[in-house]
Protein backbone atom coordinates (compact mmCIF):
# COMPACT_ATOMS: atom_id res chain seq x y z
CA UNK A 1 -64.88 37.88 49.74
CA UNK A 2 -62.83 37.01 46.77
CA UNK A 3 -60.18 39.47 45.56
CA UNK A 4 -62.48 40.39 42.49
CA UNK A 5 -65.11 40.82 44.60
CA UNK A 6 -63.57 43.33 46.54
CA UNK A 7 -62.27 45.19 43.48
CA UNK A 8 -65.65 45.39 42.36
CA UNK A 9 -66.94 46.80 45.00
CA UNK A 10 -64.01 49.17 45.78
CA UNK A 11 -65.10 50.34 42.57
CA UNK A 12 -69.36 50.86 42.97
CA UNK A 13 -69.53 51.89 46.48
CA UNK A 14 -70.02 55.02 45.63
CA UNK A 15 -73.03 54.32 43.74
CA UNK A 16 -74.14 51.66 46.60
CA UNK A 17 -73.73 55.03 49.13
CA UNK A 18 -75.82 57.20 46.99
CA UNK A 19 -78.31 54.48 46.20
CA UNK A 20 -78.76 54.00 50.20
CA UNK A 21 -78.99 57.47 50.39
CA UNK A 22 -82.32 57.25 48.33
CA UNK A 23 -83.54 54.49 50.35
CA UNK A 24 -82.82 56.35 53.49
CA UNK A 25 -83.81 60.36 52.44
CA UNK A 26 -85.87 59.98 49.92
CA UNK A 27 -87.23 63.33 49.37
CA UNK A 28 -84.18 64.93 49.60
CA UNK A 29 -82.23 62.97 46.96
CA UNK A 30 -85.30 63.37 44.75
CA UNK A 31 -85.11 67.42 45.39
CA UNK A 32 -81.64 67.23 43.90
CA UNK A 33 -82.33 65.38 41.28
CA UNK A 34 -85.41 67.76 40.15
CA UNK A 35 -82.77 70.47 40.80
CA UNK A 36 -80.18 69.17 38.34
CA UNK A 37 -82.87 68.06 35.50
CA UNK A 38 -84.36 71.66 35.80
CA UNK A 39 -80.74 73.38 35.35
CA UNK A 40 -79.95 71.09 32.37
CA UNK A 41 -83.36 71.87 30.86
CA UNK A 42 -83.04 75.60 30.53
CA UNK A 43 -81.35 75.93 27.30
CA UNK A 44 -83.49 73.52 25.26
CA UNK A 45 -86.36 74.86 22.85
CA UNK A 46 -88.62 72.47 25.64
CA UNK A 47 -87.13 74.60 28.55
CA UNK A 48 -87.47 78.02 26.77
CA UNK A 49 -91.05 77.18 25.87
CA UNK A 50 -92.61 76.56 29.07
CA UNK A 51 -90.10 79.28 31.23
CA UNK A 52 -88.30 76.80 32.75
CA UNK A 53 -86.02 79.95 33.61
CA UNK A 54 -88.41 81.11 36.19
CA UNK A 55 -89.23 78.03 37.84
CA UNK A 56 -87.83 78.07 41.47
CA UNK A 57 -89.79 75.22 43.17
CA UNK A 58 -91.41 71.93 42.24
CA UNK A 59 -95.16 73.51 42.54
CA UNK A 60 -93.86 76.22 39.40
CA UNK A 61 -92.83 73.31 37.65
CA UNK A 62 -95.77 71.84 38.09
CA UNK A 63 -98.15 74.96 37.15
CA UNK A 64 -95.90 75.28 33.90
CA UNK A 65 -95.65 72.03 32.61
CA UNK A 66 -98.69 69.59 31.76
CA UNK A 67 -98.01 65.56 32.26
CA UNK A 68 -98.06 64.20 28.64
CA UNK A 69 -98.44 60.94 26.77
CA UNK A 70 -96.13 59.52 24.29
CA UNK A 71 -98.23 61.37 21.62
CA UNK A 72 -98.07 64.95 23.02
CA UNK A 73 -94.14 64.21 22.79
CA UNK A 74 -94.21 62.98 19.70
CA UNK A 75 -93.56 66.42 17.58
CA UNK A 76 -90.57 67.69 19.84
CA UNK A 77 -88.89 64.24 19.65
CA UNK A 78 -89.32 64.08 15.68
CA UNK A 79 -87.51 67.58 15.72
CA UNK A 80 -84.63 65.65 17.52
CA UNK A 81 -85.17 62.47 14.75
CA UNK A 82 -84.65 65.11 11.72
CA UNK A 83 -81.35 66.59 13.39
CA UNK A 84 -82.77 69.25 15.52
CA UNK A 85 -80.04 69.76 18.49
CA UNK A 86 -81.09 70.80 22.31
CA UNK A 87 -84.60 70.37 21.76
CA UNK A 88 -85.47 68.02 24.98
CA UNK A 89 -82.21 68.24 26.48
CA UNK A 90 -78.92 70.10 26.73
CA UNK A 91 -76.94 67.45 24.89
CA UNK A 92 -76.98 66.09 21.20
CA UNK A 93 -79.22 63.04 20.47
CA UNK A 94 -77.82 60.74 18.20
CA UNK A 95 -79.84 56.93 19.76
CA UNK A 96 -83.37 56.58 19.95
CA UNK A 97 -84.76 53.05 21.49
CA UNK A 98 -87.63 52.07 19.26
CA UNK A 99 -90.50 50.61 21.46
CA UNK A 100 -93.85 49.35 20.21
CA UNK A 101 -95.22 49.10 23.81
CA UNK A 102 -97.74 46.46 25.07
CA UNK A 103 -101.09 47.01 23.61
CA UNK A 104 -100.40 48.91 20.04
CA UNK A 105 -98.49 48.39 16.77
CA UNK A 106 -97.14 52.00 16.58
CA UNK A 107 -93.83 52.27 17.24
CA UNK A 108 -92.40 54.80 20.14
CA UNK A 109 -88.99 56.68 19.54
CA UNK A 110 -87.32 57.18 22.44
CA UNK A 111 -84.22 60.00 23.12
CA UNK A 112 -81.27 58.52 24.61
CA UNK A 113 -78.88 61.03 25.66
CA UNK A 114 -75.24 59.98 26.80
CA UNK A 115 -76.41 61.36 30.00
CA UNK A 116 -79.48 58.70 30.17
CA UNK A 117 -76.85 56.15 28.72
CA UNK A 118 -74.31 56.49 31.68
CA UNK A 119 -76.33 58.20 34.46
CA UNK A 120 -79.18 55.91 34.37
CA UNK A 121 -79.03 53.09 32.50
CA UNK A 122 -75.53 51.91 33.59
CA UNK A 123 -75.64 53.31 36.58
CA UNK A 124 -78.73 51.70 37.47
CA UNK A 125 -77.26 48.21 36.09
CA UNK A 126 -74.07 48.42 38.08
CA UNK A 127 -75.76 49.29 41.49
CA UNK A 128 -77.98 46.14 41.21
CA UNK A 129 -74.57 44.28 40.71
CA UNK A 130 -73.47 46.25 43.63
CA UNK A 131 -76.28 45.58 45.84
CA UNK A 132 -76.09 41.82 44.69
CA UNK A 133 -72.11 41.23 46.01
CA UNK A 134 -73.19 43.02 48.74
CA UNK A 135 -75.89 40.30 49.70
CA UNK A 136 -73.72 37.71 48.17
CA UNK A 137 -69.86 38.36 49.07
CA UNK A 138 -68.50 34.55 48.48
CA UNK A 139 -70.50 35.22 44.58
CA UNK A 140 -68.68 33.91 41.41
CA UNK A 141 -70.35 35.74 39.03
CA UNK A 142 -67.71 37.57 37.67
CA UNK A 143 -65.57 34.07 37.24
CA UNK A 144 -67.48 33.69 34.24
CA UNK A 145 -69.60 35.24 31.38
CA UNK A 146 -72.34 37.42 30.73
CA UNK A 147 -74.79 36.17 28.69
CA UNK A 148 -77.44 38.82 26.80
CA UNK A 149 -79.33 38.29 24.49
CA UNK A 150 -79.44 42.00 22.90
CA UNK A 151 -81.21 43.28 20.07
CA UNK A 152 -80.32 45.46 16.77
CA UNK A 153 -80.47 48.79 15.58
CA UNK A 154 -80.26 50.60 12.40
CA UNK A 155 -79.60 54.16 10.52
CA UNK A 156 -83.16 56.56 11.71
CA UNK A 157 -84.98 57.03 8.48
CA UNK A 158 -85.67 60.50 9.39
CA UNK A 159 -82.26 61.21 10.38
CA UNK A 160 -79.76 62.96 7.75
CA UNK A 161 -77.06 63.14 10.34
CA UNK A 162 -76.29 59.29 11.01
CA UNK A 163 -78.92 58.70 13.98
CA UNK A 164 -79.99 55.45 15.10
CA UNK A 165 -82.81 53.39 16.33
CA UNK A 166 -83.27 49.89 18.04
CA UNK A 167 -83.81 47.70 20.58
CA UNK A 168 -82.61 49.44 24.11
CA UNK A 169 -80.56 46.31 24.60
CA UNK A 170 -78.96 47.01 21.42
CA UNK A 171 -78.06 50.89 22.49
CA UNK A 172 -76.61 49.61 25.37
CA UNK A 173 -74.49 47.02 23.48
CA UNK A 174 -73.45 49.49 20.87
CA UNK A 175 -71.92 52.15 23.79
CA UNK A 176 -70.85 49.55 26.36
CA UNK A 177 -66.63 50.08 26.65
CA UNK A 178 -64.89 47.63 25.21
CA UNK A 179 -63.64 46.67 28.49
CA UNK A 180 -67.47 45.07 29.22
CA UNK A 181 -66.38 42.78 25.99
CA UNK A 182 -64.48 40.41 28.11
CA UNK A 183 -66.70 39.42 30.24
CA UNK A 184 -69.69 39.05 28.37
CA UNK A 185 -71.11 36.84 25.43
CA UNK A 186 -71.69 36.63 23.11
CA UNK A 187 -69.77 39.05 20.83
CA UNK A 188 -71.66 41.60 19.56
CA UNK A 189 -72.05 41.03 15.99
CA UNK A 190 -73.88 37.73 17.22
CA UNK A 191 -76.15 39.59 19.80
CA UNK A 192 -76.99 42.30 17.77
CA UNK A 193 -77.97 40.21 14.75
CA UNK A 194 -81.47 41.49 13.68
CA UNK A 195 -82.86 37.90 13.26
CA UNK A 196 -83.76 36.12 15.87
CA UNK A 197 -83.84 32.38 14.77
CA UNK A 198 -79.95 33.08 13.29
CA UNK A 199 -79.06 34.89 16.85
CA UNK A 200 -80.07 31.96 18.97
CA UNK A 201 -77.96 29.48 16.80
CA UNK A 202 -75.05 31.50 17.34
CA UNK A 203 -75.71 31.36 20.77
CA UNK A 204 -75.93 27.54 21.00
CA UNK A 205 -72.88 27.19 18.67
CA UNK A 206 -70.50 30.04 21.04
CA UNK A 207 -71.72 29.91 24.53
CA UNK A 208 -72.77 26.26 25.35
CA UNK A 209 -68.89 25.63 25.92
CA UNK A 210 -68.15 29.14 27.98
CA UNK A 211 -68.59 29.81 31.49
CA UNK A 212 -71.17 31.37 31.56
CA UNK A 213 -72.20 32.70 35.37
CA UNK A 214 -75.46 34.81 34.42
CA UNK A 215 -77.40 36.02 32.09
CA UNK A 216 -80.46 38.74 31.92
CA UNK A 217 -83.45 40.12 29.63
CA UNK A 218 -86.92 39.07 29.39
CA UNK A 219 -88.05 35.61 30.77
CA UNK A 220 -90.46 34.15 28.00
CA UNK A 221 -87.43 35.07 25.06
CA UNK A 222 -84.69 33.52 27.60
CA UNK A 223 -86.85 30.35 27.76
CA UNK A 224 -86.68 29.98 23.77
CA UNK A 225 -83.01 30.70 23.71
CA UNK A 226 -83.18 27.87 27.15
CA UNK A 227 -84.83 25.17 25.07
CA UNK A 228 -83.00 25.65 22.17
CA UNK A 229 -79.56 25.27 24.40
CA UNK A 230 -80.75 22.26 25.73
CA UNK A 231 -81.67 20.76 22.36
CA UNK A 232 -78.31 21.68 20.72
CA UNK A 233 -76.18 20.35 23.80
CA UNK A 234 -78.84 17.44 24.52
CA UNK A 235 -78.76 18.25 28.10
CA UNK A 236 -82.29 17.89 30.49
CA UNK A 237 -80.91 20.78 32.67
CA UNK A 238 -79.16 24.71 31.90
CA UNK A 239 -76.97 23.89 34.74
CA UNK A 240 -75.48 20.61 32.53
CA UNK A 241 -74.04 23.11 30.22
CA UNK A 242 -73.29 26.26 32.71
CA UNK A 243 -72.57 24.30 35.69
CA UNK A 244 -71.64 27.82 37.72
CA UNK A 245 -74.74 29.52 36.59
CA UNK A 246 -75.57 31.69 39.35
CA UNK A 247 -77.76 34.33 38.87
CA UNK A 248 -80.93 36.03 36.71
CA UNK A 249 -81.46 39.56 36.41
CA UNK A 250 -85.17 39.63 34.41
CA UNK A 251 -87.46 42.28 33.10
CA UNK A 252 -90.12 43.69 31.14
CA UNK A 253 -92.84 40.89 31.94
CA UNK A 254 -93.96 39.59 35.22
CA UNK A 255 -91.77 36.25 35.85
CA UNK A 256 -94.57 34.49 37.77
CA UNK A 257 -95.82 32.57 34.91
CA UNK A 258 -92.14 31.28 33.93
CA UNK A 259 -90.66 30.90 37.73
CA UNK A 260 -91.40 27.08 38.27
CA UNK A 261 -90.80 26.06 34.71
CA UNK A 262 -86.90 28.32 35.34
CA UNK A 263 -86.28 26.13 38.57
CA UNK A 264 -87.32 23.16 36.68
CA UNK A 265 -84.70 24.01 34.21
CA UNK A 266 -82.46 25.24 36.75
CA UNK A 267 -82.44 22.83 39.51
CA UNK A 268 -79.54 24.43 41.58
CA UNK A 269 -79.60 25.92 45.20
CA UNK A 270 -77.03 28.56 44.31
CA UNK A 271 -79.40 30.02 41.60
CA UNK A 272 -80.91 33.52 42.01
CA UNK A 273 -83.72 35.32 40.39
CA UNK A 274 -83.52 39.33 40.69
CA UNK A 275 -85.91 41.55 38.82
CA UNK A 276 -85.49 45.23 37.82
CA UNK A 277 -87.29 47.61 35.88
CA UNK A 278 -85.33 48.96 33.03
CA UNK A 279 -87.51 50.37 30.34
CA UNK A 280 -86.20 52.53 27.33
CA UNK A 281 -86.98 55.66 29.06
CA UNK A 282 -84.96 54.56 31.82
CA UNK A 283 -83.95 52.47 34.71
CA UNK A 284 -86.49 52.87 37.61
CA UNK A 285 -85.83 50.27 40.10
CA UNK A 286 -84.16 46.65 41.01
CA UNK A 287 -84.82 44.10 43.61
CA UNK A 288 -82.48 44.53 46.22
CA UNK A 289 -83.52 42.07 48.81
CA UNK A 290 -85.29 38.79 47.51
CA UNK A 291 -87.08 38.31 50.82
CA UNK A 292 -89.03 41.38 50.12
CA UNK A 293 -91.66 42.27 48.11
CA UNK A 294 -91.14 45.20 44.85
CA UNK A 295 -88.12 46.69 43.94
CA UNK A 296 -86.70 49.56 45.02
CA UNK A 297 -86.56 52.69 43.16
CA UNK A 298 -83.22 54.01 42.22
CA UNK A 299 -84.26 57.58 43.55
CA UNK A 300 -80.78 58.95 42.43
CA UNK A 301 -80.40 57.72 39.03
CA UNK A 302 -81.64 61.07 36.60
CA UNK A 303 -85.23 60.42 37.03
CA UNK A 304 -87.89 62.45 39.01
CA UNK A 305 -90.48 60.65 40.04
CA UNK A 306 -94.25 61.42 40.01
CA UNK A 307 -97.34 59.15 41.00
CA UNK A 308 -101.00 59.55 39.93
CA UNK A 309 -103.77 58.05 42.16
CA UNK A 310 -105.30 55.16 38.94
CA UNK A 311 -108.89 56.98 40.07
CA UNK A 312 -107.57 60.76 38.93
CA UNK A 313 -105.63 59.68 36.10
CA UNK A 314 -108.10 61.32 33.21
CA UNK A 315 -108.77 64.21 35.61
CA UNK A 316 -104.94 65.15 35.56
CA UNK A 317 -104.70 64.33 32.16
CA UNK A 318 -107.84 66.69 31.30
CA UNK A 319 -106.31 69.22 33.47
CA UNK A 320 -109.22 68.96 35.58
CA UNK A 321 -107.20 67.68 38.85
CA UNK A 322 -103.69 68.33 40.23
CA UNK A 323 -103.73 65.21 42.18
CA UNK A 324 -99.88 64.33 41.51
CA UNK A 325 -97.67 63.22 44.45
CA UNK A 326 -94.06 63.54 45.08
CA UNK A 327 -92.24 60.51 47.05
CA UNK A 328 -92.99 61.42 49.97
CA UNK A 329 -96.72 61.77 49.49
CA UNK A 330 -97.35 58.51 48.30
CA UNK A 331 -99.43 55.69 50.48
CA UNK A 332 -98.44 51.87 50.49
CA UNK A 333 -101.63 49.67 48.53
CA UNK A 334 -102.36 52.38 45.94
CA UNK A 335 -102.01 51.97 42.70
CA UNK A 336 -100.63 55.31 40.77
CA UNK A 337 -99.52 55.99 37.15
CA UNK A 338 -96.22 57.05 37.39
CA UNK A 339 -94.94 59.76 35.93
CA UNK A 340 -91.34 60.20 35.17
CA UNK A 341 -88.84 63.47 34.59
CA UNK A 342 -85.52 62.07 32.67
CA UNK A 343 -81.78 62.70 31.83
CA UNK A 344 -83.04 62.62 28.28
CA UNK A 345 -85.34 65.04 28.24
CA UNK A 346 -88.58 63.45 28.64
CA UNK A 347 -90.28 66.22 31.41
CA UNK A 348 -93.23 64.96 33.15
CA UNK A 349 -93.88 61.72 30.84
CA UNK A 350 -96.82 59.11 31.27
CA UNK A 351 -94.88 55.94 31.10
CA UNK A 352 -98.04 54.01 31.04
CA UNK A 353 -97.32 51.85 33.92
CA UNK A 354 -99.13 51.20 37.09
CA UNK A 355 -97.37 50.61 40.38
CA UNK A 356 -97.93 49.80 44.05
CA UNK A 357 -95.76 50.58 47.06
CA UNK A 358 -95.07 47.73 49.48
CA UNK A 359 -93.09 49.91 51.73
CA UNK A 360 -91.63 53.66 52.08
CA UNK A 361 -87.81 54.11 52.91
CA UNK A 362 -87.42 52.35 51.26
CA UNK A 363 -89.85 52.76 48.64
CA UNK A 364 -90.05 49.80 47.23
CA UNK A 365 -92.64 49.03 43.69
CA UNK A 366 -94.63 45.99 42.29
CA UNK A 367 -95.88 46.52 38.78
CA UNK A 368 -99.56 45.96 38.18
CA UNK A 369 -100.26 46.75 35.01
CA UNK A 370 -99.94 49.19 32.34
CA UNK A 371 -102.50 52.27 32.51
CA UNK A 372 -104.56 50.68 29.56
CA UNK A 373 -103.60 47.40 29.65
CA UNK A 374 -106.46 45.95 31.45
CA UNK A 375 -109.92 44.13 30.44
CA UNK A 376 -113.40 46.02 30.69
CA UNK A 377 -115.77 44.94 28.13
CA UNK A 378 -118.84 43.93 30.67
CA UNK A 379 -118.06 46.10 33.67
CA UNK A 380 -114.78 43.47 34.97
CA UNK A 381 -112.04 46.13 35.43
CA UNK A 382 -109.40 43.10 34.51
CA UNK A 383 -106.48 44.38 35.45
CA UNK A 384 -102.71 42.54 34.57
CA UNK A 385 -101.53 41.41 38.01
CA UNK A 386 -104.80 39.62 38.75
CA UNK A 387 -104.53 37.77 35.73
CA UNK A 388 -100.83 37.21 36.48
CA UNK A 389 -101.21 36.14 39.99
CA UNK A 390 -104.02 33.53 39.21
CA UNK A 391 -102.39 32.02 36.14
CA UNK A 392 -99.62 31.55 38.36
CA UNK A 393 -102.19 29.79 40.79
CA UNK A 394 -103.83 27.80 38.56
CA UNK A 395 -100.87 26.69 37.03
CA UNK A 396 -99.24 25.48 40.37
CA UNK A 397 -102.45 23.61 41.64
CA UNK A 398 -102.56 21.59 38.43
CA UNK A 399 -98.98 20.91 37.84
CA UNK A 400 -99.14 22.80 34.43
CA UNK A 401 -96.80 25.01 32.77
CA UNK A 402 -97.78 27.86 30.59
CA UNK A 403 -95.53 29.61 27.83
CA UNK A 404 -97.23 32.41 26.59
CA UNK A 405 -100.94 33.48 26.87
CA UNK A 406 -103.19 36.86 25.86
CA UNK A 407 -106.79 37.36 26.51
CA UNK A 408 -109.77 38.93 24.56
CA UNK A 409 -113.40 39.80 25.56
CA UNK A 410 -116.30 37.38 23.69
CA UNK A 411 -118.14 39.76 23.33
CA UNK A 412 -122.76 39.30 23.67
CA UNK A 413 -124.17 38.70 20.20
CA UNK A 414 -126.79 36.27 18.47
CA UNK A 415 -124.68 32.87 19.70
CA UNK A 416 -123.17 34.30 23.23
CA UNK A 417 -126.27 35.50 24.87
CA UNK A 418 -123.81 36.56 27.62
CA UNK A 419 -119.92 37.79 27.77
CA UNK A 420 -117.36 36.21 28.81
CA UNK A 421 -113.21 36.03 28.40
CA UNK A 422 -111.49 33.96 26.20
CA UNK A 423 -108.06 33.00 27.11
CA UNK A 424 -105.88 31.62 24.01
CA UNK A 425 -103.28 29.93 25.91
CA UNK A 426 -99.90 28.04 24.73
CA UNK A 427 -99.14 25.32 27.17
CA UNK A 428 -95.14 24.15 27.14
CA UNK A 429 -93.94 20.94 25.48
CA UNK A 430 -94.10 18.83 28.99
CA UNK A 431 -97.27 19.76 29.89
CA UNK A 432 -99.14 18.76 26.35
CA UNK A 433 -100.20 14.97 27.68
CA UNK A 434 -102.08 16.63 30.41
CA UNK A 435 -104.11 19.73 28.53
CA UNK A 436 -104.66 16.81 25.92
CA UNK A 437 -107.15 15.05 28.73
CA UNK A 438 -110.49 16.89 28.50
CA UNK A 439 -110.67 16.63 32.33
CA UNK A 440 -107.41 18.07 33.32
CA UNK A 441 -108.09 20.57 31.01
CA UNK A 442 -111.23 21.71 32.61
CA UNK A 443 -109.69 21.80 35.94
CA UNK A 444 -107.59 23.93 34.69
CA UNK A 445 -109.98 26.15 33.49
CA UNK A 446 -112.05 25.96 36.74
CA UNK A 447 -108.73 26.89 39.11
CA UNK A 448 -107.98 30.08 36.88
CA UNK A 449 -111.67 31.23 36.56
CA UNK A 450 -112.07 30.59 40.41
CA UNK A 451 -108.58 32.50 41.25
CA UNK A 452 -109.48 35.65 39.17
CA UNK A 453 -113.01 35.67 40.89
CA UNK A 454 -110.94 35.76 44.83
CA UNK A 455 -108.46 38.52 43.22
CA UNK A 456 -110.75 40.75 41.62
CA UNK A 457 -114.09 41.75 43.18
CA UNK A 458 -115.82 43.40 39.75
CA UNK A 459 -114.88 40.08 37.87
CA UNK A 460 -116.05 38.26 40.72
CA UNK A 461 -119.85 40.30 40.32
CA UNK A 462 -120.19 39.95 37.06
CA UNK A 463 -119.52 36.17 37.33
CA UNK A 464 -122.03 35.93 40.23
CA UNK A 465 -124.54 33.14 39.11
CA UNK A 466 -123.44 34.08 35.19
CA UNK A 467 -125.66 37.38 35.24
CA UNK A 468 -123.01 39.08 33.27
CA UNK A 469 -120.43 36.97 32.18
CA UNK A 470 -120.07 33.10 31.91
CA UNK A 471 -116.96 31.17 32.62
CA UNK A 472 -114.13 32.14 30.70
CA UNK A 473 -113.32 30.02 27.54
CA UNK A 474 -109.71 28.59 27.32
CA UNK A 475 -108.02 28.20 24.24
CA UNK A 476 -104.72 25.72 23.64
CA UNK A 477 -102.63 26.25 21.20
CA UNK A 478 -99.85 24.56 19.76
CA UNK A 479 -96.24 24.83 20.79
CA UNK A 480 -94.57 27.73 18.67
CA UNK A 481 -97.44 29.63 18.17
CA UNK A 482 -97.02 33.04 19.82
CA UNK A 483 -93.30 32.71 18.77
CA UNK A 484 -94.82 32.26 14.68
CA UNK A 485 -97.16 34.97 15.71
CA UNK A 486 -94.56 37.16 16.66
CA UNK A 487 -92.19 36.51 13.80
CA UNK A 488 -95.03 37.09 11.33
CA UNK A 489 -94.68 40.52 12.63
CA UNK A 490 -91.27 41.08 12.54
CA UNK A 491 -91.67 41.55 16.57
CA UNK A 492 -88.81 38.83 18.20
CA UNK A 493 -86.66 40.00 20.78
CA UNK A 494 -86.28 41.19 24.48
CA UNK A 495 -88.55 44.80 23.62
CA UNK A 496 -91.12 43.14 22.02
CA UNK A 497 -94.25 41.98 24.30
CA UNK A 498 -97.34 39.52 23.42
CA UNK A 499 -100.07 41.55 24.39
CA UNK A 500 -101.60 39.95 27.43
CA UNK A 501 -105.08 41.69 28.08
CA UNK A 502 -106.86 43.40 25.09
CA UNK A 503 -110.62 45.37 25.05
CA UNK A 504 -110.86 43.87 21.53
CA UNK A 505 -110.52 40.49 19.42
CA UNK A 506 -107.60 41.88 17.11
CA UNK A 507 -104.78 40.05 18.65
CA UNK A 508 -106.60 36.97 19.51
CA UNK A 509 -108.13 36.58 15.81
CA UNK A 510 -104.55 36.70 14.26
CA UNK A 511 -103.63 34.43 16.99
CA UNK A 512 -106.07 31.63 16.06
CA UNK A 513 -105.16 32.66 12.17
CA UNK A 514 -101.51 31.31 12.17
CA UNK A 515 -102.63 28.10 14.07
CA UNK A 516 -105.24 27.68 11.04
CA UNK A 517 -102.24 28.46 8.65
């Protein structure tokens, strides 16, 4: 292990104890963590309203306090947004991370306390460094640069005390010391430009002659800023410019769909691909072992965890069911809602997504969807990671790659005497001879029909003999579409998300729109 190395780690093995801690006594590093969140609650308008006080145990806690969505939060944190001090939380709020979500154009405001700042989301970040020397002691990551891609923030509008909203990569940016400055690029007036286009030419123009070891964010916007590297440098491979590229810590969207076209790109043995969950709420968990499957939570990073069985999930929310579970309740090859208790004040909060264990101590996660991000027009029950996985198949068995992609019932009227999906798909620059051939094309579409019938037993019924639903119809678009698509509505960057599955032809109209523009 290199000297650096061992400086590094001198300096996180603290957090690597306590995160193996987690992994090791789960419940009881979770108990502490309720413990603290529940002290540093009880002098907040939130706290005082629901008695947190005389809460002694988790089941109080639970009697007291109802598991709310976004919406039911939305008056206390707009309290914060106008100036309102310890409404949420025992510490000022001066950074809210603006997220539009997945399936909806309303915009989410987020609290991010300095507690959330550097007891979760930094924390969590330098533990999955920590946990990646670990695996990897003869690394060279930090010989070089950091590459990310960031985002930008701006004065609140409903702030008269100077508080700002943005991009969560932006927050992160905008508090980092200035310490983090020397190791990572590009400088921050170039990452935190607001347009996108003007950010990725900076990029090109800064970084394609740095060192540059790794780099993180969200796959699909890291394979723009990839192509356009390789056109400025006119180089066939990443690893012609960053020759000691090492390592990529992604996010936000499942990388299945991107992973062969990133290896293709990437052709190096020394490259690794490590996913973690860091949403603007908080950071949840990171991939700690490749050779397994999920991630693993970060049980002591400021965030109580909760899990709703999918099949109880408008029960609880009714208040017609308590069916909540605590780490150590949960079963492996269930999926739950989770439900999250922060270091910035967000107390029993519906994230939205769904997750599976793969194994307990540790407890490790696969996401599988988002709580309403899921297809059922006809009956199907569609959910995200069986449209994921058989992309991914399809894909593979025809030697295709696929950018970007969202889907949208057709739904029965006077010329579809049945329902079916329709799947408007943008295929990547390489792979347009091939979707160009009417017969490759079709195989195409036969694979991925035929892979979500084996993954998903209600699609596979209502396909049975077309009684329900007919074979899906695929749609190719051009190159640059969903990225037009998105820039049409000011939505670019690392928090922003093409909706993937949809219960109605909104997204999939303007879609098919800009390619007729």
């Amino acid at each position: 292990m290199s000297v650096i190395n061992r400086t590094v780690m001198a300096a996180l093995s603290p957090l690597l104890r306590s995160f193996d801690q987690g992994c090791e006594h789960p419940g009881a590093v979770q108990e502490g963590v309720f413990r603290s969140l529940l002290k540093a609650g009880r002098d907040t308008a939130f706290g005082n309203e629901h008695g947190f006080g005389e809460i002694r145990d988790y089941r109080e806690f639970v009697r007291r306090v109802p598991v709310r969505e976004y919406n039911q939060f939305a008056p206390y944190i707009e309290r914060l947004r106008r100036g309102e001090n310890y409404v949420l939380w025992n510490q000022k709020v001066r950074w809210f991370a603006k997220s539009s979500g997945t399936s909806s154009d309303k915009s989410k405001y987020i609290p991010v306390t300095p507690a959330n700042l550097s007891g979760c989301h930094y924390r969590g970040f330098k533990t999955m460094l920590a946990t990646y020397i670990r695996r990897n002691p003869d690394s060279r990551l930090f010989n070089g640069k950091a590459l990310t891609l960031g985002g930008s923030v701006k004065v609140d509008e409903l702030s008269g005390k100077g508080a700002r909203n943005g991009d969560l990569s932006a927050i992160l940016l905008s508090n980092s010391p200035s310490v983090a400055e020397i190791v990572r690029t590009p400088s921050r007036d170039i990452a935190m430009l607001p347009d996108f286009r003007q950010k990725i030419e900076g990029i090109c123009r800064v970084c394609s002659k740095q060192n540059v070891t790794n780099f993180s964010g969200v796959p699909s916007w890291n394979l723009i800023m990839i192509e356009k590297l390789l056109e400025y440098n006119n180089a066939k491979y990443l690893t012609d410019i960053w020759p000691n590229l090492e390592l990529f810590m992604h996010g936000g969207i499942s990388f299945e769909p991107y992973r062969e076209r990133y290896r293709r790109l990437i052709p190096s043995d020394r490259m690794h691909y490590l996913e973690n969950y860091n949403a603007s709420e908080g950071y949840f968990a990171l991939q700690d072992d490749p050779a397994q499957k999920g991630m693993a939570l970060t049980l002591d990073n400021g965030v109580f965890f909760e899990f709703i069985p999918m099949r109880s999930l408008d029960k609880v929310l009714a208040g017609e069911s308590d069916e909540v579970y605590t780490v150590d309740e949960v079963r492996t090859g269930v999926r739950y809602a989770m439900v999250i208790t922060t270091n910035s004040g967000l107390w029993r909060y519906l994230i939205g997504d769904c997750v599976e264990f793969t194994s307990l101590c540790p407890h490790r996660i696969i996401i599988t969807g988002r709580t309403q991000l899921y297809i059922n027009a006809f009956g199907e029950e569609l959910m995200i990671h069986n449209a994921e996985e058989a992309l991914s198949e399809a894909c593979r068995e025809c030697g295709v790659e696929v950018t970007d992609y969202t889907v949208a019932p057709v739904f029965m009227d006077e010329s579809h005497v049945k329902g079916a999906h329709q799947w408007v798909v943008e295929f990547s620059a390489g792979s347009q001879e091939a979707v160009r051939d009417p017969r490759r094309l079709q195989q195409f579409r036969d694979k991925l029909d035929a892979a979500l019938c084996r993954r998903n037993s209600d699609y596979e019924a209502k396909r049975s003999g077309d009684v329900t639903m007919t074979e899906l119809e695929l749609t190719p678009v051009p190159p640059g579409t969903f990225y037009r698509w998105m820039e049409s509505r000011g939505k670019t960057g690392g928090q922003n998300k093409v909706p993937r599955l949809s219960n109605d032809r909104r997204f999939v109209e303007q879609i098919l729109n800009t390619v007729d523009r």
